[in-house]
C-alpha atoms as a PDB file:
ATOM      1  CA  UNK A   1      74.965  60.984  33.146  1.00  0.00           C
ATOM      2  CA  UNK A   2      74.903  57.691  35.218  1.00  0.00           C
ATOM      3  CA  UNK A   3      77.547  56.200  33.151  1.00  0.00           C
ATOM      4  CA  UNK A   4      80.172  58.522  32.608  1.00  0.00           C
ATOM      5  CA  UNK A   5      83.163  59.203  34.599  1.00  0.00           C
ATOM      6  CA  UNK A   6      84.064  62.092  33.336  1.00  0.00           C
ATOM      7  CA  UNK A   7      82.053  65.422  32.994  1.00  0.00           C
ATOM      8  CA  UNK A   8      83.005  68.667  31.459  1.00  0.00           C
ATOM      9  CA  UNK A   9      81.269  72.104  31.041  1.00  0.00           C
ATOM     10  CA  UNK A  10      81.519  75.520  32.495  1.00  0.00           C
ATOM     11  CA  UNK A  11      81.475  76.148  35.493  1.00  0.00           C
ATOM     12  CA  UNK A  12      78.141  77.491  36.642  1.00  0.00           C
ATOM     13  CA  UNK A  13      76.703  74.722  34.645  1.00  0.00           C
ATOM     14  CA  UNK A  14      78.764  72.495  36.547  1.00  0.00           C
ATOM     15  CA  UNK A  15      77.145  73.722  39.972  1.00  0.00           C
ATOM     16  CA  UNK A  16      73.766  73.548  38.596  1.00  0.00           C
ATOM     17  CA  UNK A  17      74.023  69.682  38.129  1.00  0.00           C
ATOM     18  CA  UNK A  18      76.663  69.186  41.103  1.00  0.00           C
ATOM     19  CA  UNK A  19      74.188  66.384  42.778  1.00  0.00           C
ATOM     20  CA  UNK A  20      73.890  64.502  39.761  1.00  0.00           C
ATOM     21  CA  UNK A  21      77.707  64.210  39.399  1.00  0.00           C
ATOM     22  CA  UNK A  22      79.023  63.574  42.716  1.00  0.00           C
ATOM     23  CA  UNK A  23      82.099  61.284  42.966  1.00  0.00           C
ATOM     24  CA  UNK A  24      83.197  62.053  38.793  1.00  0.00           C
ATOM     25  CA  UNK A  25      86.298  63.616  37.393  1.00  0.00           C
ATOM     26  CA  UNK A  26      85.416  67.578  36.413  1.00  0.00           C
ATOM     27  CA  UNK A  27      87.218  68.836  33.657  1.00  0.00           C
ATOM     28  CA  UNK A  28      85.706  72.422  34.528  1.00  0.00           C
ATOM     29  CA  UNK A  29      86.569  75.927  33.395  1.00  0.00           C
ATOM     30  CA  UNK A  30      85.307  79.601  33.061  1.00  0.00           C
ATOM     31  CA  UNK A  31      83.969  81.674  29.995  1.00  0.00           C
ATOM     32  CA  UNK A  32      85.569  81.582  26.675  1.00  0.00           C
ATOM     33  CA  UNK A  33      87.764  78.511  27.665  1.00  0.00           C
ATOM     34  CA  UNK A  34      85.417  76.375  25.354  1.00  0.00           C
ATOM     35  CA  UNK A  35      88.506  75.449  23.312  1.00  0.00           C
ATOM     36  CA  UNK A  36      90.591  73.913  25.990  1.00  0.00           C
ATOM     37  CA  UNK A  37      87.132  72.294  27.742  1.00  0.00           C
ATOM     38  CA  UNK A  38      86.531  70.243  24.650  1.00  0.00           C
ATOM     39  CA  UNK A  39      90.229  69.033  23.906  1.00  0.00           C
ATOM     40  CA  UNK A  40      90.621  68.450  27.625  1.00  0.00           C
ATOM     41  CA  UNK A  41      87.272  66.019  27.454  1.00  0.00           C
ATOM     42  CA  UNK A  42      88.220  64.560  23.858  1.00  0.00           C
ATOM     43  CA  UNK A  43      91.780  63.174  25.268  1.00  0.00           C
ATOM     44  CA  UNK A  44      89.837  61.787  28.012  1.00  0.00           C
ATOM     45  CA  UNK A  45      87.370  59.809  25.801  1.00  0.00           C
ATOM     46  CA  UNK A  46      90.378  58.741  23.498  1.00  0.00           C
ATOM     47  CA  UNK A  47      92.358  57.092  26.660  1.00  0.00           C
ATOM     48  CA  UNK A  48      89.195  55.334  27.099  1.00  0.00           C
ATOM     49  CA  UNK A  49      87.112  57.389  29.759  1.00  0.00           C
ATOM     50  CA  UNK A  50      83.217  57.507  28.989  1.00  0.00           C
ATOM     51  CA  UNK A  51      83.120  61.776  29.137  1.00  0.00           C
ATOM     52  CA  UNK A  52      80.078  63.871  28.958  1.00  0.00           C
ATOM     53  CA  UNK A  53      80.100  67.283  28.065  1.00  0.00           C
ATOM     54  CA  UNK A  54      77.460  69.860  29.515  1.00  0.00           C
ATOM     55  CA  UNK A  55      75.820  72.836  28.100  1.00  0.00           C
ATOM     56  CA  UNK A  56      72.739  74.612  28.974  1.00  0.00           C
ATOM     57  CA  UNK A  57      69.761  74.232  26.694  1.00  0.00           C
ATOM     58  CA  UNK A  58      70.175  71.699  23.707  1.00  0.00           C
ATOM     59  CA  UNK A  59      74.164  70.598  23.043  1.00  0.00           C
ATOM     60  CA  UNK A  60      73.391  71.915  19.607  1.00  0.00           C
ATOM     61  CA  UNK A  61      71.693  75.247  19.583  1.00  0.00           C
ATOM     62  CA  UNK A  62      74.592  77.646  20.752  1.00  0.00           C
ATOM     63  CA  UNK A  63      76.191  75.278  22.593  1.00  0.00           C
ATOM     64  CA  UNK A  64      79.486  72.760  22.561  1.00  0.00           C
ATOM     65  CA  UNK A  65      78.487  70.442  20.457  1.00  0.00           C
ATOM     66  CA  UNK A  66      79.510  71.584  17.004  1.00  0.00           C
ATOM     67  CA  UNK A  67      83.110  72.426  18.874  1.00  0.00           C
ATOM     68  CA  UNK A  68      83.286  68.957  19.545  1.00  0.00           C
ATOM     69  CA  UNK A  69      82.818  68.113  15.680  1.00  0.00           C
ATOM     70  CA  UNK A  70      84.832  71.030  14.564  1.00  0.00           C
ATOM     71  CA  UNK A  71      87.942  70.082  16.796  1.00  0.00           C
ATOM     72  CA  UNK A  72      87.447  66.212  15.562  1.00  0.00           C
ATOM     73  CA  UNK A  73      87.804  67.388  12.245  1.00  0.00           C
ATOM     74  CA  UNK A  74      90.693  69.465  12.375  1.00  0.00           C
ATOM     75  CA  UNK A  75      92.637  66.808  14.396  1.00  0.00           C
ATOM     76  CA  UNK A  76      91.795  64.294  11.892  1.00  0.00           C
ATOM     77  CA  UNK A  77      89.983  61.907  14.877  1.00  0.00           C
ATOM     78  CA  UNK A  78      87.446  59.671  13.615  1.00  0.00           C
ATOM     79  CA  UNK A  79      83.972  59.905  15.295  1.00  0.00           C
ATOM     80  CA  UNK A  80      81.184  57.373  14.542  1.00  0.00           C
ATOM     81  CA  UNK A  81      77.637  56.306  16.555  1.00  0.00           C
ATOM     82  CA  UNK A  82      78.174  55.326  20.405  1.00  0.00           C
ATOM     83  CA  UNK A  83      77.385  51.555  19.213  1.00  0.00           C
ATOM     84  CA  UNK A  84      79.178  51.430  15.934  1.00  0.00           C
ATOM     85  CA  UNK A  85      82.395  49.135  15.301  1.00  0.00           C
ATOM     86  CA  UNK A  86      84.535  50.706  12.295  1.00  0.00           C
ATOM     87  CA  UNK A  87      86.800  48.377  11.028  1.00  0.00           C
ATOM     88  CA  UNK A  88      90.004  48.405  10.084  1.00  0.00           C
ATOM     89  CA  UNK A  89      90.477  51.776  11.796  1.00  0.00           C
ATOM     90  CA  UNK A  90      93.142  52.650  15.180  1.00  0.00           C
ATOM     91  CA  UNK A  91      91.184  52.274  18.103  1.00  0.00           C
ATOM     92  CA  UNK A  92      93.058  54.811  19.628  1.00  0.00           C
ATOM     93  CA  UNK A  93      92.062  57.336  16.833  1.00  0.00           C
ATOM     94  CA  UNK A  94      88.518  56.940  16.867  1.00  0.00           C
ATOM     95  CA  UNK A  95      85.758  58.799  18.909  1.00  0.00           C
ATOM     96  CA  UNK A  96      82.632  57.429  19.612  1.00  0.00           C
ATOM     97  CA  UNK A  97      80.122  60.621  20.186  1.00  0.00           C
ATOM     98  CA  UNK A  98      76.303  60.912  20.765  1.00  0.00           C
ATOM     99  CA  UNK A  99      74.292  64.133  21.177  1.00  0.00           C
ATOM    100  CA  UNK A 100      71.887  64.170  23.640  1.00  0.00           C
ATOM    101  CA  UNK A 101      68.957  66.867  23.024  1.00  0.00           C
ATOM    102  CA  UNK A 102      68.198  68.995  25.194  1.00  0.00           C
ATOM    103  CA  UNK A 103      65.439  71.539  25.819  1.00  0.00           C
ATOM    104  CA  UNK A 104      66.737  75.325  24.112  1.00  0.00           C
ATOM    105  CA  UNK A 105      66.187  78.550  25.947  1.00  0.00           C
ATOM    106  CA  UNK A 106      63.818  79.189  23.062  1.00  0.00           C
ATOM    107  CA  UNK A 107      61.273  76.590  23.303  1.00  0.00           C
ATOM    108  CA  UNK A 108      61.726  76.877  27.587  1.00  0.00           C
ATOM    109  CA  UNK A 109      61.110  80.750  26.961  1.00  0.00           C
ATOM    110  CA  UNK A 110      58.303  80.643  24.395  1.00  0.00           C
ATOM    111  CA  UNK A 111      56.709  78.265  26.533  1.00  0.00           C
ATOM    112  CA  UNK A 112      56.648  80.223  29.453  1.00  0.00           C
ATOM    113  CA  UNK A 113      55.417  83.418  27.162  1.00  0.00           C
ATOM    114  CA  UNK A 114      52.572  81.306  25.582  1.00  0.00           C
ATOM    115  CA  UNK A 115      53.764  80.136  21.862  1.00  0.00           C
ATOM    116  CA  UNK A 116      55.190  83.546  20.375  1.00  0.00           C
ATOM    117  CA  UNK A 117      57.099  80.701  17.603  1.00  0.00           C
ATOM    118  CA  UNK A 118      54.075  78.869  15.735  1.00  0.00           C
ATOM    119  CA  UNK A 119      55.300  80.621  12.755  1.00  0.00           C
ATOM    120  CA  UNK A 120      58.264  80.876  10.919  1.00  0.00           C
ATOM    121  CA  UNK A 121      60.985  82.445  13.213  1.00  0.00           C
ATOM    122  CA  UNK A 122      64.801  83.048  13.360  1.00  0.00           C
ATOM    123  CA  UNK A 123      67.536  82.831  16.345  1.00  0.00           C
ATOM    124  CA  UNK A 124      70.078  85.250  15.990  1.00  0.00           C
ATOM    125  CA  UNK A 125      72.511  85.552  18.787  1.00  0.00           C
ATOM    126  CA  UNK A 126      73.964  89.583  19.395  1.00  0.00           C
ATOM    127  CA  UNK A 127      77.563  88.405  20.650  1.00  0.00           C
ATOM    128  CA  UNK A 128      80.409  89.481  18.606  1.00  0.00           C
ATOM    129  CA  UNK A 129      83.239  87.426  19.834  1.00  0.00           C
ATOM    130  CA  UNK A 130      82.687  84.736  17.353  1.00  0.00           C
ATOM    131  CA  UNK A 131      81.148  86.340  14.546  1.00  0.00           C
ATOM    132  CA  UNK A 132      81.780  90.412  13.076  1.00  0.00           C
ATOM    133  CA  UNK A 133      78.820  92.895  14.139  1.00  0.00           C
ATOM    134  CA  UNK A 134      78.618  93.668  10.901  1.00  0.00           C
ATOM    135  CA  UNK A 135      77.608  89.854   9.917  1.00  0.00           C
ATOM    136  CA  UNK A 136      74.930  90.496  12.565  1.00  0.00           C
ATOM    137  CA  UNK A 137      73.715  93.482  11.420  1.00  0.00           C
ATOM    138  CA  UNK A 138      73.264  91.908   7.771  1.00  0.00           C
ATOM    139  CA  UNK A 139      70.856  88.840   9.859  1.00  0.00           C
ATOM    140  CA  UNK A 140      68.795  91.431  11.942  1.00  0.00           C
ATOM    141  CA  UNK A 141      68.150  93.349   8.865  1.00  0.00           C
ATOM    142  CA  UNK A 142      67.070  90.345   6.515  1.00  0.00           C
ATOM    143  CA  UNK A 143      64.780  88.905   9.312  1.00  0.00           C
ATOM    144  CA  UNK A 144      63.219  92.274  10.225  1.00  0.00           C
ATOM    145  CA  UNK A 145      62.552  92.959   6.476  1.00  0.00           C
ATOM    146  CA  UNK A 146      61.561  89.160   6.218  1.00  0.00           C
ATOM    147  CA  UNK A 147      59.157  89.707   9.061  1.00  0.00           C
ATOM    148  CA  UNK A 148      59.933  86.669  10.874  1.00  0.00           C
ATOM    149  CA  UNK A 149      59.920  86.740  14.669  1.00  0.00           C
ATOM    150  CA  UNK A 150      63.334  87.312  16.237  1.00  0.00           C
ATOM    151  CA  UNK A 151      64.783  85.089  18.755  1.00  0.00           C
ATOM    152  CA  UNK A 152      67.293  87.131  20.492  1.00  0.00           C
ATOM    153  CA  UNK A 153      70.434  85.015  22.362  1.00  0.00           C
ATOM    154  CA  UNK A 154      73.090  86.932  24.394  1.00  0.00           C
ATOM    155  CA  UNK A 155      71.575  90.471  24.087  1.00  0.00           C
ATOM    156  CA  UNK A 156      73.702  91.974  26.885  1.00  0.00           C
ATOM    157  CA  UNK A 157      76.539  91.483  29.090  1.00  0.00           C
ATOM    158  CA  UNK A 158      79.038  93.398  30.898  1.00  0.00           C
ATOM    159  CA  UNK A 159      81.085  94.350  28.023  1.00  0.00           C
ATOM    160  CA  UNK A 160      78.737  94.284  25.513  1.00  0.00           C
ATOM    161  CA  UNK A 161      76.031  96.921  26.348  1.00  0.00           C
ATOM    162  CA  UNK A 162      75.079  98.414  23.703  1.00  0.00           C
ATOM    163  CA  UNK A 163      74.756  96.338  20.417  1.00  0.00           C
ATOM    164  CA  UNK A 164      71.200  95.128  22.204  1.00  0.00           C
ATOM    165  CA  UNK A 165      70.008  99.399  21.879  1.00  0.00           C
ATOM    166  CA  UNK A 166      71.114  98.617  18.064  1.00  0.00           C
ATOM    167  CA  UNK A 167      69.404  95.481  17.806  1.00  0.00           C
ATOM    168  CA  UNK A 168      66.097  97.233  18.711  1.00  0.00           C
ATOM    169  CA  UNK A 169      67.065 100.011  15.992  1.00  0.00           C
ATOM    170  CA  UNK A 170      67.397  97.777  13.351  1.00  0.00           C
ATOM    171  CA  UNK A 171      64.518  96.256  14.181  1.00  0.00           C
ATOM    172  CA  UNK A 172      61.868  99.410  14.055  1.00  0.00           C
ATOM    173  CA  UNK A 173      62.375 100.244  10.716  1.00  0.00           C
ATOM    174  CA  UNK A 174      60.397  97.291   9.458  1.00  0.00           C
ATOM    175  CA  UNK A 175      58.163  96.426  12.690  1.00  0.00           C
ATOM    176  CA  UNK A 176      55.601  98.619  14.685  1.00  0.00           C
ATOM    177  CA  UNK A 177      56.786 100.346  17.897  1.00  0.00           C
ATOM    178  CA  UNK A 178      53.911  98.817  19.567  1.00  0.00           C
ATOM    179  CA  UNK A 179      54.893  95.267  18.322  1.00  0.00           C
ATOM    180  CA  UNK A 180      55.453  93.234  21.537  1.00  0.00           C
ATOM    181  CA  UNK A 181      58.236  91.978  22.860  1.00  0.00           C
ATOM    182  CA  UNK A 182      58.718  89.128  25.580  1.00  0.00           C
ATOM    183  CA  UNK A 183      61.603  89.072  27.898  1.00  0.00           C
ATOM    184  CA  UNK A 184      62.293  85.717  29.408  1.00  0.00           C
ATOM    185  CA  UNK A 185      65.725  85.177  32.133  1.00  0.00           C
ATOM    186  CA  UNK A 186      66.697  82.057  33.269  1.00  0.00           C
ATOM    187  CA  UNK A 187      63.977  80.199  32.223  1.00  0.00           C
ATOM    188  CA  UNK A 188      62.654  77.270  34.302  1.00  0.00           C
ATOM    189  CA  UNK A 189      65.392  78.250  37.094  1.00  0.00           C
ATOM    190  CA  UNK A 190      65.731  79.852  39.986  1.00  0.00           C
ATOM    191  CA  UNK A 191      64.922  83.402  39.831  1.00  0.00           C
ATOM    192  CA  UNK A 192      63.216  83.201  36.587  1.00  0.00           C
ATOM    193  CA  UNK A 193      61.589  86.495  35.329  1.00  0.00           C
ATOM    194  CA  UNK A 194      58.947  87.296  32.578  1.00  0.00           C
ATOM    195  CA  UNK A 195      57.826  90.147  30.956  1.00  0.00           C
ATOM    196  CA  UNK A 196      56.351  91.679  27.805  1.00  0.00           C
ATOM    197  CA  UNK A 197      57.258  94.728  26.682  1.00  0.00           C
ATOM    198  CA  UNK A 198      56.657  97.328  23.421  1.00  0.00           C
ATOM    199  CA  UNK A 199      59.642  96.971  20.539  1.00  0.00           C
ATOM    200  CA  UNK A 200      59.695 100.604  21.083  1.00  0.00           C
ATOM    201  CA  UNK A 201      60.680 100.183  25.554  1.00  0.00           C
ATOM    202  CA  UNK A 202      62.699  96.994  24.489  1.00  0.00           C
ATOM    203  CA  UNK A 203      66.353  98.476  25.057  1.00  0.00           C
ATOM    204  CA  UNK A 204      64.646  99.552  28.390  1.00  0.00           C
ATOM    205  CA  UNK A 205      64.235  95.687  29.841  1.00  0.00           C
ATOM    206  CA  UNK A 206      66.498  93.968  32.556  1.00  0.00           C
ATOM    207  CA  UNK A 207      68.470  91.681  30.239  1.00  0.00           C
ATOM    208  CA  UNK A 208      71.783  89.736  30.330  1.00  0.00           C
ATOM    209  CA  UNK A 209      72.987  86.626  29.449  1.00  0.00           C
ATOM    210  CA  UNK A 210      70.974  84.823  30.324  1.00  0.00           C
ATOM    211  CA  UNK A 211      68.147  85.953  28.866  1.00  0.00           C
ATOM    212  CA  UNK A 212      66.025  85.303  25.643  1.00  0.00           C
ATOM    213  CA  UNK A 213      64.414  88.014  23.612  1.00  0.00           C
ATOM    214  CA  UNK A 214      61.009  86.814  21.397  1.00  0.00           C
ATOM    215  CA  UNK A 215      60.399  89.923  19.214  1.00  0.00           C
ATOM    216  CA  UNK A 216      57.009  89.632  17.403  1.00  0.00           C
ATOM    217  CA  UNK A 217      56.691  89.272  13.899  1.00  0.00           C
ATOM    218  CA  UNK A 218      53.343  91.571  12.229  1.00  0.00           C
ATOM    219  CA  UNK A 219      50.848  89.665  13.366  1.00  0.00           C
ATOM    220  CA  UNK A 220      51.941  88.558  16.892  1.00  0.00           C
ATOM    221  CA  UNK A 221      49.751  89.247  19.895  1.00  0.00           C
ATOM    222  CA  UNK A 222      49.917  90.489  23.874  1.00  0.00           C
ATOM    223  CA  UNK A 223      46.811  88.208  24.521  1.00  0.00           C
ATOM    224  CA  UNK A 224      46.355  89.016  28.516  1.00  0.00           C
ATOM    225  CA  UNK A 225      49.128  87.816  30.294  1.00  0.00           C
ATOM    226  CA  UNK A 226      50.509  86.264  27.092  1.00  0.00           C
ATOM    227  CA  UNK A 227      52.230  86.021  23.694  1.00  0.00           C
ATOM    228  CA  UNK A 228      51.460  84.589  20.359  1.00  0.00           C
ATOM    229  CA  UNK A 229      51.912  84.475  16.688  1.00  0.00           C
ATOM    230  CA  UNK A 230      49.296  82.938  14.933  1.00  0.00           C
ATOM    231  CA  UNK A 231      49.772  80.171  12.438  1.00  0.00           C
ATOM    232  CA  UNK A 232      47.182  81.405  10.058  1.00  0.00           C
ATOM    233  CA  UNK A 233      43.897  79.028  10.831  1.00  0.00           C
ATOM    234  CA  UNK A 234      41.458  81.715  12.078  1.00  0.00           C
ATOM    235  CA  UNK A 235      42.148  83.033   8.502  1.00  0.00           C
ATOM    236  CA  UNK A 236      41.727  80.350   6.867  1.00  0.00           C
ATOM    237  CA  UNK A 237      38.579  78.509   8.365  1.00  0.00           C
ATOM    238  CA  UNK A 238      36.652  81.405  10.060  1.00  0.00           C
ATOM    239  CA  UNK A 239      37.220  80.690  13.598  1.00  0.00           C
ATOM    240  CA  UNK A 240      33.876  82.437  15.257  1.00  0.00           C
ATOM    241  CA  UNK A 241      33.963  84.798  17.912  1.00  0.00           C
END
């Protein structure tokens, strides 16, 4: 972040990391102006700026990064490696992008839950402004039925308040009522809350969007304060009580 001089992301995010970016151009705007963020921060790196681009979490879980790659593509600009030198191409024409990884709201949450992800597992998110409900109906339904744990992203927000009730119905008719649920908001930030709950009282939690939803597979736990889905050793070996 030391080396750029330009830095783009939303807008919150932008606050979050305001110390770190004191004295740079912000390219910085609001919720569902991803589009214009990224082609705003792409001309920037063509005329020759160094330009990061924020996102919560890792770049490329959820985030900006495939946007980046998506918009390169349809514009026809060439992107290699930050260190690369591609001959015989237009300077002005070619992008040179690196993804940074980052830490996802799923391994931050599971973390602070205990390790509700040692086996198999998939992410679905529950907004429907980029892909049909129905699509995410289909995914809720094969990973119930496949019994993997759930990882829930965007469950709830203003407008969107009830397809996180549906989620949870979905869910039940392949998983136990009492199958446990962890809640995790704003993980490693201010305000952070945690809390496990039934699959039966899940449409009952505090959620928004920023929270993640771990939904337990059949043989997940509530171990104390905790959550886990184990891998399959005490099976195997005969751990001893």
């Amino acid at each position: 972040m030391a080396s750029v001089e330009v830095v783009a992301g939303y807008h919150k995010y932008i606050e979050l990391i305001h110390p770190l970016i004191d004295g740079k151009e912000i390219i910085s705007t609001g919720m569902t102006k991803e589009v214009a963020r990224v082609e705003a921060a792409i001309e920037q790196a063509l005329a020759g700026k160094s330009c990061a681009i924020v996102s919560s979490g890792d770049p490329g879980i959820y985030a900006m990064a495939g946007l980046v790659f998506e918009t390169c593509k349809i514009k026809g600009i060439v992107i290699v490696p930050p260190r690369s030198d591609p001959k015989g191409t237009d300077d002005s024409n070619v992008l040179r992008l690196e993804v940074v990884p980052g830490i996802p709201a799923l391994c931050a949450g599971a973390a602070l839950l205990g390790a509700p992800l040692t086996h198999d597992f998939a992410a679905i998110s529950l907004s429907d402004l980029l892909t049909p409900w129905e699509r995410i109906e289909q995914r809720l339904e094969a990973a119930a039925s496949s019994d993997f744990v759930i990882v829930l992203y965007n469950p709830k927000s203003k407008k969107r308040n009830w397809q996180f009730g549906k989620a949870r119905d979905i869910i039940l008719r392949h998983r136990d009522k009492n199958t446990p649920v962890g809640i995790v908001s704003r993980a490693m930030r201010e305000a952070q809350h945690i809390e496990i709950v039934t699959l039966d009282d899940m449409h009952t939690a505090e959620v928004d969007m920023q929270t993640t939803v771990f939904i337990g597979s059949s043989t997940s736990s509530k171990y104390l304060d905790f959550m886990f889905t184990p891998r399959g050793y005490a099976k195997k070996y005969e751990i001893q009580s």
